[in-house]
C-alpha atoms as a PDB file:
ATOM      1  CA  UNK A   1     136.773 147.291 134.128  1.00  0.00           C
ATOM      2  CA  UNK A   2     133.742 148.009 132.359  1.00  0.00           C
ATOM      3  CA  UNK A   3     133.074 147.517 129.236  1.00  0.00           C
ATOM      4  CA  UNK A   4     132.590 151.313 128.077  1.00  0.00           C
ATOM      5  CA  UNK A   5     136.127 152.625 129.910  1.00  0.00           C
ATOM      6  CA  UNK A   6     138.207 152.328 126.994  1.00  0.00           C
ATOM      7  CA  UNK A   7     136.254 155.581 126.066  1.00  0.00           C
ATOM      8  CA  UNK A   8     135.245 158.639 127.387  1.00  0.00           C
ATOM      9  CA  UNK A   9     132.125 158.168 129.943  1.00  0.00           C
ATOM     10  CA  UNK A  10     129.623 161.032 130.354  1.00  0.00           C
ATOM     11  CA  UNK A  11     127.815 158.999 132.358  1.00  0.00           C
ATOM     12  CA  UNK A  12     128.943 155.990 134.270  1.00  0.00           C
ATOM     13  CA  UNK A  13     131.900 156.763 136.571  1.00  0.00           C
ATOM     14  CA  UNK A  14     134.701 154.431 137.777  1.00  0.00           C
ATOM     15  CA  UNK A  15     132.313 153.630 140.763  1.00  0.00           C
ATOM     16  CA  UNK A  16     129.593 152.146 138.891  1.00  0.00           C
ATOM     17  CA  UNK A  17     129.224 148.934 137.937  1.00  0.00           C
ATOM     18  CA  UNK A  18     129.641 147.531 134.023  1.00  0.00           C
ATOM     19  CA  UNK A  19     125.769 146.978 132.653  1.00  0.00           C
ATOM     20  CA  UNK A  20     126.294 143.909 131.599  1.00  0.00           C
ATOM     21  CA  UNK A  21     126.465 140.487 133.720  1.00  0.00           C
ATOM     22  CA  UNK A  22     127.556 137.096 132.079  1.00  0.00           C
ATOM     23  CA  UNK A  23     126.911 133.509 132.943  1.00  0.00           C
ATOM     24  CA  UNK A  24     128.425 130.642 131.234  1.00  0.00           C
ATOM     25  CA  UNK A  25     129.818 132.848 128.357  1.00  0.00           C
ATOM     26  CA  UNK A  26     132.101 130.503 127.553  1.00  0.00           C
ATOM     27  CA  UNK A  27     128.916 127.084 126.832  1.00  0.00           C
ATOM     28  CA  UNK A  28     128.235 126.211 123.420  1.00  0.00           C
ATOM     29  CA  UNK A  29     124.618 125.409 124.662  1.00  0.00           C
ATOM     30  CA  UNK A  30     121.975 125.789 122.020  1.00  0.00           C
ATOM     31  CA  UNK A  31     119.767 128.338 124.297  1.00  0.00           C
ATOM     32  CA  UNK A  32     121.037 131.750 125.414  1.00  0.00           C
ATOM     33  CA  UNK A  33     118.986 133.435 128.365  1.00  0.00           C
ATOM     34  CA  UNK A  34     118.117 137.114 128.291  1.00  0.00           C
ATOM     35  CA  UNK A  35     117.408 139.589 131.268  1.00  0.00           C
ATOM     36  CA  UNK A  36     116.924 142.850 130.332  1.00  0.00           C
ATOM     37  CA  UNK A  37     115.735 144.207 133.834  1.00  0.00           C
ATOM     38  CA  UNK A  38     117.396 141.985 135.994  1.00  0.00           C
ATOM     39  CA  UNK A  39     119.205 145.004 138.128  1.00  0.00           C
ATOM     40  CA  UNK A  40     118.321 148.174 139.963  1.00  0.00           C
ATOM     41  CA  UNK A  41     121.726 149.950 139.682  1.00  0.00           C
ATOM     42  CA  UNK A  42     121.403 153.822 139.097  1.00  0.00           C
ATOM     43  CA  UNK A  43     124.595 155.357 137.912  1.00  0.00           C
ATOM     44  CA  UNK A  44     126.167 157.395 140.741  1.00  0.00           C
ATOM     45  CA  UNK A  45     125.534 160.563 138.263  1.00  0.00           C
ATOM     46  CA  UNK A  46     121.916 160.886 138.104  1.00  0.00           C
ATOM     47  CA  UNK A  47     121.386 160.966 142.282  1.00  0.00           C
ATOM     48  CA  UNK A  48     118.768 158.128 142.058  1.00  0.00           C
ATOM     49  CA  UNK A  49     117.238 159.744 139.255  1.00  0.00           C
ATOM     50  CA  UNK A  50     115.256 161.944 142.040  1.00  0.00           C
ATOM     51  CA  UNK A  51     113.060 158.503 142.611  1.00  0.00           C
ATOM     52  CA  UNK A  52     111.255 158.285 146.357  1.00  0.00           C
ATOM     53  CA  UNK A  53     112.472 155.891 148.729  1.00  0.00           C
ATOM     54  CA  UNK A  54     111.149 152.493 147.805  1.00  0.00           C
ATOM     55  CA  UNK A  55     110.527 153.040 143.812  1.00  0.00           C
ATOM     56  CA  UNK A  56     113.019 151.372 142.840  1.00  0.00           C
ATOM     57  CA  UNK A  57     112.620 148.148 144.558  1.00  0.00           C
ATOM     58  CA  UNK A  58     108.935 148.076 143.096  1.00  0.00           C
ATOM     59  CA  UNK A  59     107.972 146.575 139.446  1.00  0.00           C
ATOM     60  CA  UNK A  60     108.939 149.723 137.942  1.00  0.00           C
ATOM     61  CA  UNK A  61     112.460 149.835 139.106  1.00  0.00           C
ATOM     62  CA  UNK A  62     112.799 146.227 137.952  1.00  0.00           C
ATOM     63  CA  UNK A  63     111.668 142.903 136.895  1.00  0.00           C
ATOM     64  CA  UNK A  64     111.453 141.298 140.730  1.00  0.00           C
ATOM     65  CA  UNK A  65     112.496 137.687 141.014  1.00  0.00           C
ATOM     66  CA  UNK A  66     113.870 137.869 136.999  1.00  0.00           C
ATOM     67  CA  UNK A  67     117.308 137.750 137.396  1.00  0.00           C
ATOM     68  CA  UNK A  68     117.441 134.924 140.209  1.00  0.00           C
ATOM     69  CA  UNK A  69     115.002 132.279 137.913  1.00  0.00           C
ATOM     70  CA  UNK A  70     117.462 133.680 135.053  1.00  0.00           C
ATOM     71  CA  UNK A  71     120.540 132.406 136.674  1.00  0.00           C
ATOM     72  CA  UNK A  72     119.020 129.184 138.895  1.00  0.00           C
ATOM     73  CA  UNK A  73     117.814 128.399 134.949  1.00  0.00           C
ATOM     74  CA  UNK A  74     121.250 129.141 133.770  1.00  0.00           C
ATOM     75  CA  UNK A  75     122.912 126.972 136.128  1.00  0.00           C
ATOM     76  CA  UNK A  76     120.218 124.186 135.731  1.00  0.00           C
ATOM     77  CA  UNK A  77     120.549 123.829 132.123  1.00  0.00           C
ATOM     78  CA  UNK A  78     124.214 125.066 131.676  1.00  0.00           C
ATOM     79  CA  UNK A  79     123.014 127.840 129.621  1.00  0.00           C
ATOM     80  CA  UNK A  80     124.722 131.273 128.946  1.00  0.00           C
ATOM     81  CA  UNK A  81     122.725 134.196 129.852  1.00  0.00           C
ATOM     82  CA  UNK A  82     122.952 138.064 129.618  1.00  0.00           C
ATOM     83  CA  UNK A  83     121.357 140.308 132.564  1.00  0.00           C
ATOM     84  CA  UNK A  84     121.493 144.167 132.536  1.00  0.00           C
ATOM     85  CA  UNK A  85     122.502 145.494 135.744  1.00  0.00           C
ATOM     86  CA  UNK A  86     120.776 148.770 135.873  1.00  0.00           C
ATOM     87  CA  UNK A  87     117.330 149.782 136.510  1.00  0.00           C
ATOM     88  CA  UNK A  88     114.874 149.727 133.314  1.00  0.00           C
ATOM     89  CA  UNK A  89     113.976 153.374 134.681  1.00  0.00           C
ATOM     90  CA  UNK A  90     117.729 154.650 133.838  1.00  0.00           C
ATOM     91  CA  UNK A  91     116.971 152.907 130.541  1.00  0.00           C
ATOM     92  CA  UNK A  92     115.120 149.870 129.219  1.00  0.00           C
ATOM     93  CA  UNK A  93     117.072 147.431 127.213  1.00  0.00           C
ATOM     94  CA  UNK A  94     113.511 145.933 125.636  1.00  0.00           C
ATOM     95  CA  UNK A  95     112.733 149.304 123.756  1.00  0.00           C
ATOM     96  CA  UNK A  96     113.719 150.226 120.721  1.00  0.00           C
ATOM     97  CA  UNK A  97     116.337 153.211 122.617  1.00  0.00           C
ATOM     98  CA  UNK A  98     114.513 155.760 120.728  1.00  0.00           C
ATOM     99  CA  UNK A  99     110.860 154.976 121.793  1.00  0.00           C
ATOM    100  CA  UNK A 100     109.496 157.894 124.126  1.00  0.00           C
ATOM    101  CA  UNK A 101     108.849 155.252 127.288  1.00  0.00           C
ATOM    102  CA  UNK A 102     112.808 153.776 126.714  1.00  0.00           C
ATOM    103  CA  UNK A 103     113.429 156.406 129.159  1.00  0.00           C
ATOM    104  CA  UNK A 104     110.300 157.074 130.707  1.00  0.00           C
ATOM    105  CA  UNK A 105     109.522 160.324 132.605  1.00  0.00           C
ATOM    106  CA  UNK A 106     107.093 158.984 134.576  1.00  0.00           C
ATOM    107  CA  UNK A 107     105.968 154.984 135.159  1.00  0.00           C
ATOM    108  CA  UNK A 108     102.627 153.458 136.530  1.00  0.00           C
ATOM    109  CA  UNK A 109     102.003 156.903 138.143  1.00  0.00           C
ATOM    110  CA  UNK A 110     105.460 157.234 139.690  1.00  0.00           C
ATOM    111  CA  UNK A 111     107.195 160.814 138.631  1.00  0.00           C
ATOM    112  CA  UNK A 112     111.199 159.949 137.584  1.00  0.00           C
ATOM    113  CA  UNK A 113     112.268 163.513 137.381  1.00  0.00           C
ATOM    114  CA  UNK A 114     115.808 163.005 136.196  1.00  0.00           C
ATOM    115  CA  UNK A 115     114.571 161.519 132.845  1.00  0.00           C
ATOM    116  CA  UNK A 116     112.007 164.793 132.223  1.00  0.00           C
ATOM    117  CA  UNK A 117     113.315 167.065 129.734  1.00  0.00           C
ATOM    118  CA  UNK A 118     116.848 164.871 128.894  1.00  0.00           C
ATOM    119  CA  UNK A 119     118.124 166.738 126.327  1.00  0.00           C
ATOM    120  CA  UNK A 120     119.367 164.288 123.455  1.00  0.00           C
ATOM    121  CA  UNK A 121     123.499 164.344 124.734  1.00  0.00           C
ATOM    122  CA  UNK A 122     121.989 162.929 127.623  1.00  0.00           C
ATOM    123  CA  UNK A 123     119.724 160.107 126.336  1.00  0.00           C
ATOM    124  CA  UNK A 124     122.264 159.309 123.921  1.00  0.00           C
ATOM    125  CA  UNK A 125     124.750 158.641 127.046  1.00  0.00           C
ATOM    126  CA  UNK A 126     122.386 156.287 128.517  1.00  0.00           C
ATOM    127  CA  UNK A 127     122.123 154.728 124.560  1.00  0.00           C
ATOM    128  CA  UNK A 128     125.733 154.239 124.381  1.00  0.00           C
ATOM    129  CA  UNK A 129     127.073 153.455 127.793  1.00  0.00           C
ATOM    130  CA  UNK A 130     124.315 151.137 129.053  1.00  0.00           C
ATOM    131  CA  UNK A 131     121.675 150.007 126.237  1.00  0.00           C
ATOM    132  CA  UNK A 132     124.409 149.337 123.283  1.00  0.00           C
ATOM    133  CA  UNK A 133     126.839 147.253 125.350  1.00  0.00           C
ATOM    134  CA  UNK A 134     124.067 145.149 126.906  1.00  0.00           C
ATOM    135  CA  UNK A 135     122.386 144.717 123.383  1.00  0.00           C
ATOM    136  CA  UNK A 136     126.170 143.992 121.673  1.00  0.00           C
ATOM    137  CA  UNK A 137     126.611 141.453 124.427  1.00  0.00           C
ATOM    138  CA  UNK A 138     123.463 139.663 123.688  1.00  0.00           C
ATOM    139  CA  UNK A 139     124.296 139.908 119.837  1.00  0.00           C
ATOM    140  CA  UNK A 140     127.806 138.301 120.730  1.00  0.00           C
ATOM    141  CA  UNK A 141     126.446 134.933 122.710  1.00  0.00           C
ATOM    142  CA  UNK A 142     123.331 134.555 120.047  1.00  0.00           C
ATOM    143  CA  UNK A 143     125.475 134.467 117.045  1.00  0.00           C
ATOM    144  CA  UNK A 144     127.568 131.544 118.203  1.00  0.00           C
ATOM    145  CA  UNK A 145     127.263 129.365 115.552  1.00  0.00           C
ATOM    146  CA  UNK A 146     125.777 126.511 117.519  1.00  0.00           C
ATOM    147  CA  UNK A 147     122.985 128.467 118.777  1.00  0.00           C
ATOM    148  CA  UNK A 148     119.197 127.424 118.143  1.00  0.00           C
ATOM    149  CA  UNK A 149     117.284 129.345 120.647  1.00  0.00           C
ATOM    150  CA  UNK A 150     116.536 132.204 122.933  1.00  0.00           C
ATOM    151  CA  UNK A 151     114.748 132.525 126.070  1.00  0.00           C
ATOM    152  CA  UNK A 152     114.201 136.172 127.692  1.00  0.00           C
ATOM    153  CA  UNK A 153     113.147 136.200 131.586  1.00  0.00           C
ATOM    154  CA  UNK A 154     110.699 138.747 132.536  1.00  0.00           C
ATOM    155  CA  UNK A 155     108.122 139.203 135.565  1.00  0.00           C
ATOM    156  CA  UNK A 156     104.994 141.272 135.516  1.00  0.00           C
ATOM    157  CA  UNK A 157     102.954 143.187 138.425  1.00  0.00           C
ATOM    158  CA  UNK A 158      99.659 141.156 139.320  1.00  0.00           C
ATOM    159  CA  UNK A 159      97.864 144.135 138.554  1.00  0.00           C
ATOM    160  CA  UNK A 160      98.155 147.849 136.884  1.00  0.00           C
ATOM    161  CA  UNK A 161      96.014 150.866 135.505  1.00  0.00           C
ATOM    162  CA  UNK A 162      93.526 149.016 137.282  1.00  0.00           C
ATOM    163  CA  UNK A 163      93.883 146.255 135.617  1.00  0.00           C
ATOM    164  CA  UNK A 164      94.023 142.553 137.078  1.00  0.00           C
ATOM    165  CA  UNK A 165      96.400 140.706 135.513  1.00  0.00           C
ATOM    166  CA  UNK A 166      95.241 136.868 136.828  1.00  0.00           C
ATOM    167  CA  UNK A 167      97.850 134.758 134.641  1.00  0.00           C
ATOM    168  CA  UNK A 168     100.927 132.451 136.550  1.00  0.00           C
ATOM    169  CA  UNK A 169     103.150 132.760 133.467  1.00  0.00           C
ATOM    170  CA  UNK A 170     102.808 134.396 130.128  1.00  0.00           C
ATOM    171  CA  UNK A 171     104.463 133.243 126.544  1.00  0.00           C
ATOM    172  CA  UNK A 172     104.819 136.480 124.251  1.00  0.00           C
ATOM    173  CA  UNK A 173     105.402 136.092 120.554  1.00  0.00           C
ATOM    174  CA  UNK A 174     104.737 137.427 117.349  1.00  0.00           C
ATOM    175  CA  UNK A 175     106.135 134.947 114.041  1.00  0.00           C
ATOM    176  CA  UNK A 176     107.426 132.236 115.824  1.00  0.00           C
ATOM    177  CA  UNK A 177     104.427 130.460 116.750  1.00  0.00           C
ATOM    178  CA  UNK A 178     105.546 126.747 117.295  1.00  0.00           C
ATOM    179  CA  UNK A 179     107.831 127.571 120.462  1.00  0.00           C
ATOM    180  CA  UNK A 180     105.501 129.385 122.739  1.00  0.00           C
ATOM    181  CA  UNK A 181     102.855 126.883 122.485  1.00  0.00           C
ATOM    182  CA  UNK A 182     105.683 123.989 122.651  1.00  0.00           C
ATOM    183  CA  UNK A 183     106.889 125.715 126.295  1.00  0.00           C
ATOM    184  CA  UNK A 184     103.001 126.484 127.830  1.00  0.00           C
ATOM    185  CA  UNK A 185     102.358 122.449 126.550  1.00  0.00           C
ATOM    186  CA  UNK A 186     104.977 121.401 128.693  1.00  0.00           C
ATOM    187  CA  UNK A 187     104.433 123.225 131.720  1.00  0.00           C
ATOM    188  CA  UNK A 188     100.789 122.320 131.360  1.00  0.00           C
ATOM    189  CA  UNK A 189     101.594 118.574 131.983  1.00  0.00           C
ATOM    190  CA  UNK A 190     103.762 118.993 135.279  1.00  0.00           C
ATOM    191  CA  UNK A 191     101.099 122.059 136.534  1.00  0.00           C
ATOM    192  CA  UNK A 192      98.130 121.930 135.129  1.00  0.00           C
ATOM    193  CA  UNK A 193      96.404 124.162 137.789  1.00  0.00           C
ATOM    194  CA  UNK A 194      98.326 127.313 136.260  1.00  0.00           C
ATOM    195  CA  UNK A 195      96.632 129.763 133.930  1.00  0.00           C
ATOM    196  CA  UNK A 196      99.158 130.104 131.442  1.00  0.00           C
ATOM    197  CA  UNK A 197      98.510 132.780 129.164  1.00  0.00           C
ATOM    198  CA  UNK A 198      99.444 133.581 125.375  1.00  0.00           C
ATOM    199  CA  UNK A 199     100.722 137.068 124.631  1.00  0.00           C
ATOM    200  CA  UNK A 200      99.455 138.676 128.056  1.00  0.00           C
ATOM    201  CA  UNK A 201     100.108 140.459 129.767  1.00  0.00           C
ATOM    202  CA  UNK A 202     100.602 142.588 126.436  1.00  0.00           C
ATOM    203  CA  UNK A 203     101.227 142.344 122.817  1.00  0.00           C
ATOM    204  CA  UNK A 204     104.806 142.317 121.532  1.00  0.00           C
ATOM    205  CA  UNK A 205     104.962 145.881 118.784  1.00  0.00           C
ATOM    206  CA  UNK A 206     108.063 146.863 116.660  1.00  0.00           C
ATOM    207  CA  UNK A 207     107.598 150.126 118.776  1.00  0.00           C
ATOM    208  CA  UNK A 208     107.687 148.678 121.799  1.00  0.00           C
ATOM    209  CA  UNK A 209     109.553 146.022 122.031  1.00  0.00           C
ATOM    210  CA  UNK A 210     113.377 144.851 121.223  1.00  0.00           C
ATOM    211  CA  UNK A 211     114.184 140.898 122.177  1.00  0.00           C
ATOM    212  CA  UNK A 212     111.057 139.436 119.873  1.00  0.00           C
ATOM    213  CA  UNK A 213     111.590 141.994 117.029  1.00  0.00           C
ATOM    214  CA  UNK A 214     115.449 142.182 116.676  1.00  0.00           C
ATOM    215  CA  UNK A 215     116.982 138.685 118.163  1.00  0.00           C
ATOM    216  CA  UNK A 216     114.812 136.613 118.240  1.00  0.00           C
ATOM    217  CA  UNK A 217     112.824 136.767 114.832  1.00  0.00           C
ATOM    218  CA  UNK A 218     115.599 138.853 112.709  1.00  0.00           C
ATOM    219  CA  UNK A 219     118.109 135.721 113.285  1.00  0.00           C
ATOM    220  CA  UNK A 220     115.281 133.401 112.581  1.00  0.00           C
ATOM    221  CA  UNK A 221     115.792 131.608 115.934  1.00  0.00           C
ATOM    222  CA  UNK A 222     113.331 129.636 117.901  1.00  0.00           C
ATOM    223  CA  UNK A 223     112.196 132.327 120.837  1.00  0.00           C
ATOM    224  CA  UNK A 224     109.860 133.379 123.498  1.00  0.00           C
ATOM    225  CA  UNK A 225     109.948 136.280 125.928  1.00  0.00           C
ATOM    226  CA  UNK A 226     108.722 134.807 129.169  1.00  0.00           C
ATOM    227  CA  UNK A 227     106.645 136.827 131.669  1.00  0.00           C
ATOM    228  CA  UNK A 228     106.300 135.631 135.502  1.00  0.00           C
ATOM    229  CA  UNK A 229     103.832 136.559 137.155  1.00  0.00           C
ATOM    230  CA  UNK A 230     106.195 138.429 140.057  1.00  0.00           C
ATOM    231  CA  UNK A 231     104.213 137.586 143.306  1.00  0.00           C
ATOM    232  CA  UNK A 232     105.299 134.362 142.845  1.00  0.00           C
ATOM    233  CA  UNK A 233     108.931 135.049 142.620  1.00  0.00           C
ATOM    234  CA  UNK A 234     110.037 136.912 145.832  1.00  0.00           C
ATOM    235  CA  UNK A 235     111.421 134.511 147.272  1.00  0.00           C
ATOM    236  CA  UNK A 236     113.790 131.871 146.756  1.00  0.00           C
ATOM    237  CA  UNK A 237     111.063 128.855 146.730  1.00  0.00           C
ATOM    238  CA  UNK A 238     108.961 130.569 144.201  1.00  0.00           C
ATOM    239  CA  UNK A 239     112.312 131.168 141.786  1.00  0.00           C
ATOM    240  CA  UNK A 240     113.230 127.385 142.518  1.00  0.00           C
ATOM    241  CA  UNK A 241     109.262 126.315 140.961  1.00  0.00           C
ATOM    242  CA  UNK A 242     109.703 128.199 138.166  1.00  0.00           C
ATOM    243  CA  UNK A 243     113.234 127.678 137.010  1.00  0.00           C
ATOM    244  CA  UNK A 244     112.505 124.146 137.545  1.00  0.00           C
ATOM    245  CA  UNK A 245     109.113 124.506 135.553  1.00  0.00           C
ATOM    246  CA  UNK A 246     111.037 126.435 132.974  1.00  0.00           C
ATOM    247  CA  UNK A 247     114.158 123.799 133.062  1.00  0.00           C
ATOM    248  CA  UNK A 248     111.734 120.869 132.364  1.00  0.00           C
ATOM    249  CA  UNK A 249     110.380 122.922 129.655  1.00  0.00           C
ATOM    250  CA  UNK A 250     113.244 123.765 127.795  1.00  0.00           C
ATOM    251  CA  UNK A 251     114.466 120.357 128.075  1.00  0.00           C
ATOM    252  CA  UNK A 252     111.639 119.084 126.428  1.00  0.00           C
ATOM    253  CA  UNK A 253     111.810 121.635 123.599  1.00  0.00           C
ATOM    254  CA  UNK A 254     115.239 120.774 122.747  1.00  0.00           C
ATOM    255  CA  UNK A 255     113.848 117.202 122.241  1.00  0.00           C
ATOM    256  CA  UNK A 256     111.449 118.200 119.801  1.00  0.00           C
ATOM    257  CA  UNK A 257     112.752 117.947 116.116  1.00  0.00           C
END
């Protein structure tokens, strides 16, 4: 049953599946893992929001090769994670649900003409049905009382707006400087040939952003929001590197007083 059936639905039907996936929900591991745009699920209501064959399987649909290094990591380190089963075009669980590109109209070019015009019943259906129990989930397995960090899994295109975007793996954060520079350390000993960049491919903003801004640094946690550069991560080898890299990583973190 999903989670949002003991009340009335305006938009996700018996057929659809709940938004939220958990892994280990049950561990009282220090680290909780975070994937906000680990699916591609539109709800049976909005007719594929009027997307052209193939959009949603590119990066704007989703984060490719996220959720698989979310749960290999998971299972590697016996960590609980959160994914969000439907496509970041339907809504995206890392924005603020009010900021204009939560439910964007049109991505890197691509025209999503069920989200132009949504009148507010309707954005507030995608608010309450898919962004809130996602974001109350993620709420529910950070404030576990033995918690110390979090870890979201993301995956960026290689290039947009014309822009080349050359780095292997990124380490976004705003306050909490000693983690992000703990995790690139480590993953510069065991692969030093990667470029490894800090905040890139972007900046994290209260406007923009939600997992920096309102779990990680509101409970005072040690966090990072890790971007993968997604060419890397299409297939199953390339999710096996980098949840090992990753595993290694937070492994050595932990150790760190």
């Amino acid at each position: 049953m999903r989670q949002a059936d003991h009340q009335q639905s305006w938009l996700l039907s018996g057929l659809d599946p709940d938004p939220v996936e958990l892994v280990n929900a049950h561990s009282d591991h220090p680290v909780v893992l975070v994937c906000e745009h680990a699916g591609q699920a539109v709800p049976t209501s909005l007719n594929g929001l009027g997307l052209p064959p193939g959009a949603l399987d590119a990066h704007i649909g989703w984060d490719i090769g996220a959720r698989e290094v979310t749960l290999r990591l998971a299972k590697a380190l016996g960590t609980p994670a959160v994914l969000q089963r439907y496509s970041r075009l339907v809504i995206d669980c890392n924005r603020p649900p009010e900021a204009p590109d939560a439910v964007p109209a049109i991505s890197d070019g691509v025209l999503v003409p069920e989200n132009a015009g949504l009148d507010s019943k309707a954005r507030q259906a995608r608010v309450s049905e898919i962004f809130e129990p996602f974001n109350d989930a993620t709420a529910a397995l950070l404030d576990h009382p033995d918690r110390r960090a979090a870890f979201a899994i993301h995956s960026f295109t290689p290039s947009i707006g014309g822009r080349t975007r050359p780095w292997d793996i990124g380490f976004l954060y705003r306050h909490d400087d000693k983690t992000s520079p703990l995790l690139r350390d480590a993953i510069a000993v065991i692969r030093p040939d990667l470029l490894i960049g800090m905040n890139e491919p972007y900046q994290i903003e209260d406007a923009s952003d939600w997992f920096v801004p309102q779990h990680g640094e509101a409970r005072g946690f040690a966090h990072s929001l890790i971007e993968i550069r997604n060419d890397q991560i299409v297939d199953v080898a390339g999710q096996e590197v980098f949840a090992d890299l990753l595993s290694a990583a937070i492994t050595d973190f932990l150790r760190k007083p």
